[in-house]
C-alpha atoms as a PDB file:
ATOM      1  CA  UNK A   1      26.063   4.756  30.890  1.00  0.00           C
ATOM      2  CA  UNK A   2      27.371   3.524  27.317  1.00  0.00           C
ATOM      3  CA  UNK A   3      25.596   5.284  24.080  1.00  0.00           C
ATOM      4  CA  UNK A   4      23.661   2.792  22.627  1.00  0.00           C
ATOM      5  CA  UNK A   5      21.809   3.459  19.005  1.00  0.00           C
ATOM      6  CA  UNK A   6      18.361   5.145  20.410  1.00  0.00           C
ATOM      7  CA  UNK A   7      19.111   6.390  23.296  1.00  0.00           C
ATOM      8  CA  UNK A   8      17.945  10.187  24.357  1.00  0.00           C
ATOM      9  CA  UNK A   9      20.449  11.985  26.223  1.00  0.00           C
ATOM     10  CA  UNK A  10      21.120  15.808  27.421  1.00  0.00           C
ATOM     11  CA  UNK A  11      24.020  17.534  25.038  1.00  0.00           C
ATOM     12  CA  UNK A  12      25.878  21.121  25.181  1.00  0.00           C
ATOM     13  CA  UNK A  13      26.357  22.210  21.906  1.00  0.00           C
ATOM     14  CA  UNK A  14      30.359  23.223  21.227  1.00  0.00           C
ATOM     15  CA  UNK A  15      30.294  23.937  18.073  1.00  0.00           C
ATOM     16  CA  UNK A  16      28.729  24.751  14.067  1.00  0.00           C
ATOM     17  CA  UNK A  17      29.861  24.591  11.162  1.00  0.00           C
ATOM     18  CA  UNK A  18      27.721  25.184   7.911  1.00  0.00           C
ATOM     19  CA  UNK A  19      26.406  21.351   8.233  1.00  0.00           C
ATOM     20  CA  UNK A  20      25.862  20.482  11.755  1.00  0.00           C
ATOM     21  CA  UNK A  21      26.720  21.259  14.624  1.00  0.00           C
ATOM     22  CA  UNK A  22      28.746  19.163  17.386  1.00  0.00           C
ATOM     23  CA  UNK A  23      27.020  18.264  20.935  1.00  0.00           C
ATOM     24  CA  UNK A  24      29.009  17.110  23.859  1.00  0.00           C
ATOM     25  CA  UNK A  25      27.309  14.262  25.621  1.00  0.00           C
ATOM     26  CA  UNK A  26      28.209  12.925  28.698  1.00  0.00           C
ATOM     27  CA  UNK A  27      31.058  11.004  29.885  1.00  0.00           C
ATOM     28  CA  UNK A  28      32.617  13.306  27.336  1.00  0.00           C
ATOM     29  CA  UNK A  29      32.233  12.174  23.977  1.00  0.00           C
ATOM     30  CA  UNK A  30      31.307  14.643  21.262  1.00  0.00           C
ATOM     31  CA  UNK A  31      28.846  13.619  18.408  1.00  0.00           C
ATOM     32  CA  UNK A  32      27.753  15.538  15.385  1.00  0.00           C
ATOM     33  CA  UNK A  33      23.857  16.418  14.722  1.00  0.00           C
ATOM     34  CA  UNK A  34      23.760  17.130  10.997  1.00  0.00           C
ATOM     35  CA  UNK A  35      21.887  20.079   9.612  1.00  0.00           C
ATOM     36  CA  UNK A  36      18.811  17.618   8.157  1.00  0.00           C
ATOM     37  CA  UNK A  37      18.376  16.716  11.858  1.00  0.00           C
ATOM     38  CA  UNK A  38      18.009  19.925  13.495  1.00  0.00           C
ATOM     39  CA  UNK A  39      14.282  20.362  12.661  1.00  0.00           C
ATOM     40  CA  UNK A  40      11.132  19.281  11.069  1.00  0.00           C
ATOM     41  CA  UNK A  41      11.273  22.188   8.037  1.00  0.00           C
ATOM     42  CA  UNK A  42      14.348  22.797   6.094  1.00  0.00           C
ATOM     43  CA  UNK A  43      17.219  23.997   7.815  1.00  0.00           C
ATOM     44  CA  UNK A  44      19.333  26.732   5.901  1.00  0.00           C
ATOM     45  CA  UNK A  45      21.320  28.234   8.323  1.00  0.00           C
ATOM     46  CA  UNK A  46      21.806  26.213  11.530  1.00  0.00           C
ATOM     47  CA  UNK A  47      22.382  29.524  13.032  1.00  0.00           C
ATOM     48  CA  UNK A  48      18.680  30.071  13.538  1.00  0.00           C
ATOM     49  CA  UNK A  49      18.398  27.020  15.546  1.00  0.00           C
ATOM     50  CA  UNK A  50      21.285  27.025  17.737  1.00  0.00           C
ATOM     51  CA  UNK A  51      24.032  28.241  19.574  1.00  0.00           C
ATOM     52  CA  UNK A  52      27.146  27.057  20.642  1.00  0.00           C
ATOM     53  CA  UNK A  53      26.762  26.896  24.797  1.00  0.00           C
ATOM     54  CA  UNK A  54      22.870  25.841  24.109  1.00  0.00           C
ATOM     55  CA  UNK A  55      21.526  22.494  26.063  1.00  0.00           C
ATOM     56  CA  UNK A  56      19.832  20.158  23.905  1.00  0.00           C
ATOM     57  CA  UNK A  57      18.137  16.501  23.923  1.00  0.00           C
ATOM     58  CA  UNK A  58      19.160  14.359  21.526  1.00  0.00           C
ATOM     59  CA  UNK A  59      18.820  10.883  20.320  1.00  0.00           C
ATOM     60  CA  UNK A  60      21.449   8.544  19.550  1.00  0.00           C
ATOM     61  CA  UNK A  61      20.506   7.705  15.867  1.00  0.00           C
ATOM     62  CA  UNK A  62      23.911   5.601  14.369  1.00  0.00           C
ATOM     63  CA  UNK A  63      27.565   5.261  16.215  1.00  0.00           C
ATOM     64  CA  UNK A  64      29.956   3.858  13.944  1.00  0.00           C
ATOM     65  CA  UNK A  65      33.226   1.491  14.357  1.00  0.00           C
ATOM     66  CA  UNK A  66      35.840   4.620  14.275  1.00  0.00           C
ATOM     67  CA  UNK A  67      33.689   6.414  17.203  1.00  0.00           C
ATOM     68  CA  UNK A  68      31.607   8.660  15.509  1.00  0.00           C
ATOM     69  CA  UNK A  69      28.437   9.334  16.786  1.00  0.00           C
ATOM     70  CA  UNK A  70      25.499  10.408  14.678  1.00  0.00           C
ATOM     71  CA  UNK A  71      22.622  12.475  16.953  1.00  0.00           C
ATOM     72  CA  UNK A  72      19.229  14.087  15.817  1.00  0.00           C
ATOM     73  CA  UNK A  73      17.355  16.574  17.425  1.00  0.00           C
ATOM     74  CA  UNK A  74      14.411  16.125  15.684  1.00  0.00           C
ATOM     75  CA  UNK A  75      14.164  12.133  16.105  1.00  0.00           C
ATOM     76  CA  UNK A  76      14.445  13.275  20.137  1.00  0.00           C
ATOM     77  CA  UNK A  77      11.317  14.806  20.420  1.00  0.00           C
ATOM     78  CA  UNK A  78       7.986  13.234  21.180  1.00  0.00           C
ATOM     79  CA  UNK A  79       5.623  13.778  18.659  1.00  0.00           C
ATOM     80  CA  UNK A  80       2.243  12.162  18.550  1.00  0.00           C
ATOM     81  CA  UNK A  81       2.162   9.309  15.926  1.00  0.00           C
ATOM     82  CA  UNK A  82       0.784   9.405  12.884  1.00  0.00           C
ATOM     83  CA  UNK A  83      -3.126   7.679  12.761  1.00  0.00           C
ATOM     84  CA  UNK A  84      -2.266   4.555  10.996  1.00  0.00           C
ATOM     85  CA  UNK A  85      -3.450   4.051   7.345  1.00  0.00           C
ATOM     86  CA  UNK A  86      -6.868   1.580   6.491  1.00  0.00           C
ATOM     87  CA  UNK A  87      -5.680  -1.223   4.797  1.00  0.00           C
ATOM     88  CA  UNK A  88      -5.914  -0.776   1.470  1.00  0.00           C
ATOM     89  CA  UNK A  89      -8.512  -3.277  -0.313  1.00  0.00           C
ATOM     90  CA  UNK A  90      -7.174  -6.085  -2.497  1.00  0.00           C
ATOM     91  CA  UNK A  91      -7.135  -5.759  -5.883  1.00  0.00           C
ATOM     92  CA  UNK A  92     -10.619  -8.136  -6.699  1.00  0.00           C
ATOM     93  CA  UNK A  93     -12.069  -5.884  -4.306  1.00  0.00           C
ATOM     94  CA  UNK A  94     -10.960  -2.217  -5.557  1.00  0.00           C
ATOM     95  CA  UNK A  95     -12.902  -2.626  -9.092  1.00  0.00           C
ATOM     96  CA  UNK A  96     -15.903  -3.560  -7.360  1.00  0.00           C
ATOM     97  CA  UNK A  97     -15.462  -0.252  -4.951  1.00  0.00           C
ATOM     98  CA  UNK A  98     -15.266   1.756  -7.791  1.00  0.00           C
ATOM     99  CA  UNK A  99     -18.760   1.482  -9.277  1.00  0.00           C
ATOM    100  CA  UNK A 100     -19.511   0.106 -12.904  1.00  0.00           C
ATOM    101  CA  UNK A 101     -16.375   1.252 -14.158  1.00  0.00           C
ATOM    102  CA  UNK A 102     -16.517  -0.448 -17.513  1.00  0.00           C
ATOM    103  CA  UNK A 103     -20.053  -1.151 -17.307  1.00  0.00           C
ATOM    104  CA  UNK A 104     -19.585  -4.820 -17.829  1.00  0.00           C
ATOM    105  CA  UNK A 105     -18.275  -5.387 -21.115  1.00  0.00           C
ATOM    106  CA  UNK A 106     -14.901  -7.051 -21.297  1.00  0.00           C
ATOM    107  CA  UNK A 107     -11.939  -5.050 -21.779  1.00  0.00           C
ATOM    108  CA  UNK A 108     -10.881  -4.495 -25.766  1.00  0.00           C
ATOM    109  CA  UNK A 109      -8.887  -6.356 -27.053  1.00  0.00           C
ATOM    110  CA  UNK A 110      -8.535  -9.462 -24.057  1.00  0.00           C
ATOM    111  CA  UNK A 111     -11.263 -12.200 -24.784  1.00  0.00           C
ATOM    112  CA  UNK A 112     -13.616 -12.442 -22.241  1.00  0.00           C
ATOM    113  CA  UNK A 113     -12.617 -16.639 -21.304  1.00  0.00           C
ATOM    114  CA  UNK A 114     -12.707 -18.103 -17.953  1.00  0.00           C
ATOM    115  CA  UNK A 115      -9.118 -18.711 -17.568  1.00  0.00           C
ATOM    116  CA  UNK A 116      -7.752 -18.531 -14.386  1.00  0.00           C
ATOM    117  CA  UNK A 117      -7.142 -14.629 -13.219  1.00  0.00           C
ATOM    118  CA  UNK A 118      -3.848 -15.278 -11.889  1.00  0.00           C
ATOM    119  CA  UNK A 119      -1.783 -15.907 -15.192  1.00  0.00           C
ATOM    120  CA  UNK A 120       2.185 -16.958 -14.316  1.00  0.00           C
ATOM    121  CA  UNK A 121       4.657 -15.260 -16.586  1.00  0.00           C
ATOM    122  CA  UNK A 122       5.537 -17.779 -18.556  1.00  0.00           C
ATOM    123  CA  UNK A 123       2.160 -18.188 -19.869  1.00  0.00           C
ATOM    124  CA  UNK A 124       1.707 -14.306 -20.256  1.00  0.00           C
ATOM    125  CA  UNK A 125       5.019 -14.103 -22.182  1.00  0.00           C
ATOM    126  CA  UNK A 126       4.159 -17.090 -24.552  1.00  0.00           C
ATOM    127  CA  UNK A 127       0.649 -15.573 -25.547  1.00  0.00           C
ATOM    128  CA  UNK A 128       2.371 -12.328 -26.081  1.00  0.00           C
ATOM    129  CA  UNK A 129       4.556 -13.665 -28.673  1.00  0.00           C
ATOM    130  CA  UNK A 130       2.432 -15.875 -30.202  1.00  0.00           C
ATOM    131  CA  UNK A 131      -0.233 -12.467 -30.917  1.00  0.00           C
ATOM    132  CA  UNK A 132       2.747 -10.279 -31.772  1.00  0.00           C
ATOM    133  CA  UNK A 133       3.567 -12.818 -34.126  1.00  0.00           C
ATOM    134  CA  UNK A 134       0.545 -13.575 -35.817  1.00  0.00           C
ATOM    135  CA  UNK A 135      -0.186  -9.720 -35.497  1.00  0.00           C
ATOM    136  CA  UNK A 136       3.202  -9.116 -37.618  1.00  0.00           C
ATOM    137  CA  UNK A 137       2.833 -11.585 -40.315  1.00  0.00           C
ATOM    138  CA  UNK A 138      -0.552 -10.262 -40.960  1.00  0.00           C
ATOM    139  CA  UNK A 139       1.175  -6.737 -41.184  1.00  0.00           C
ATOM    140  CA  UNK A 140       3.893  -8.054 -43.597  1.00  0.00           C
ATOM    141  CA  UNK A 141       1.136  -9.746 -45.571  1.00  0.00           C
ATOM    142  CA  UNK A 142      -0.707  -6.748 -46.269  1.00  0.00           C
ATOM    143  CA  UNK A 143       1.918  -4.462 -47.179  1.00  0.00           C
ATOM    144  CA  UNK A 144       3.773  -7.243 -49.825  1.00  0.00           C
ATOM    145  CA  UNK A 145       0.656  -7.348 -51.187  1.00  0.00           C
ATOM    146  CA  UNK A 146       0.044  -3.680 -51.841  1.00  0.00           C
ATOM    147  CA  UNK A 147       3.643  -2.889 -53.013  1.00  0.00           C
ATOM    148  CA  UNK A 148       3.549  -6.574 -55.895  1.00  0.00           C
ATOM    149  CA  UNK A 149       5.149  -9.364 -53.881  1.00  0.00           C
ATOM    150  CA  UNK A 150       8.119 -10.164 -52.656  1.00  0.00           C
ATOM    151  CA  UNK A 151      10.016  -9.712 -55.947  1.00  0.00           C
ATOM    152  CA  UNK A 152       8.194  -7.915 -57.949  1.00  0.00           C
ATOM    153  CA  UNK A 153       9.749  -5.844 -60.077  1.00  0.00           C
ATOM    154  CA  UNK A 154       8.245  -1.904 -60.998  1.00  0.00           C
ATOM    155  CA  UNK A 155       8.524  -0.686 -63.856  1.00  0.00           C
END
């Protein structure tokens, strides 16, 4: 029986250290359960857990090219599955869920034209620029104006 990546198999554990500990499988190879995959909760001492001579299922969770053999205890056991999530709504239909939300004015400061709602980037980009413009000459005018000019001279 090779160890394949998934695979649940029956260990003795031979030894901790302060961030695993090491679980002879059979045929004889040794792999190393690290301290996140002891348990569920937070693990500070492995100590609590186990002990060396303890007999332990495990699943095969990475084996790399040098040999080494990653195992998790927690992976190993069968837990019931999580209910799957709803499907979340697309976006059209999420303000419509929500009620009146804006109570059917348009938003300030986007005209309310019937331009297509999906807008490509480059077409988002080029209004941007062209308002930020427009929006910053305007500025410019107004304070030149207050302050005399370009060039004017106080005296």
């Amino acid at each position: 029986m090779s160890i394949e990546v998934g695979s649940k198999l029956q260990g003795k554990v031979t030894g901790i250290t302060n961030f695993g500990a090491f679980v002879e499988l059979p045929e004889g190879s040794t792999g190393l359960v690290h301290i996140s995959e002891v348990a569920d909760n937070y693990v500070k001492d492995i100590n609590d857990h186990l002990k060396v001579g303890d007999q332990v299922e495990v699943k095969v969770i990475n084996v790399e090219k040098d040999g080494k053999i990653g195992l998790s205890i927690k992976k190993a056991k069968d837990r019931p599955e999580r209910p799957e999530r709803p499907e979340r709504p697309e976006r059209g239909d999420r303000r419509e869920s929500r009620g009146n939300a804006h109570s059917g004015r348009p938003r300030q400061g986007r005209p309310n034209d019937n331009r297509p709602s999906r807008e490509n980037f480059e077409s988002k980009m080029a209004r941007f620029l062209k308002d930020s413009e427009d929006r910053l000459s305007s500025l410019k005018r107004n304070t030149e104006s207050k302050r005399g000019g370009r060039g004017a001279r106080r005296g």
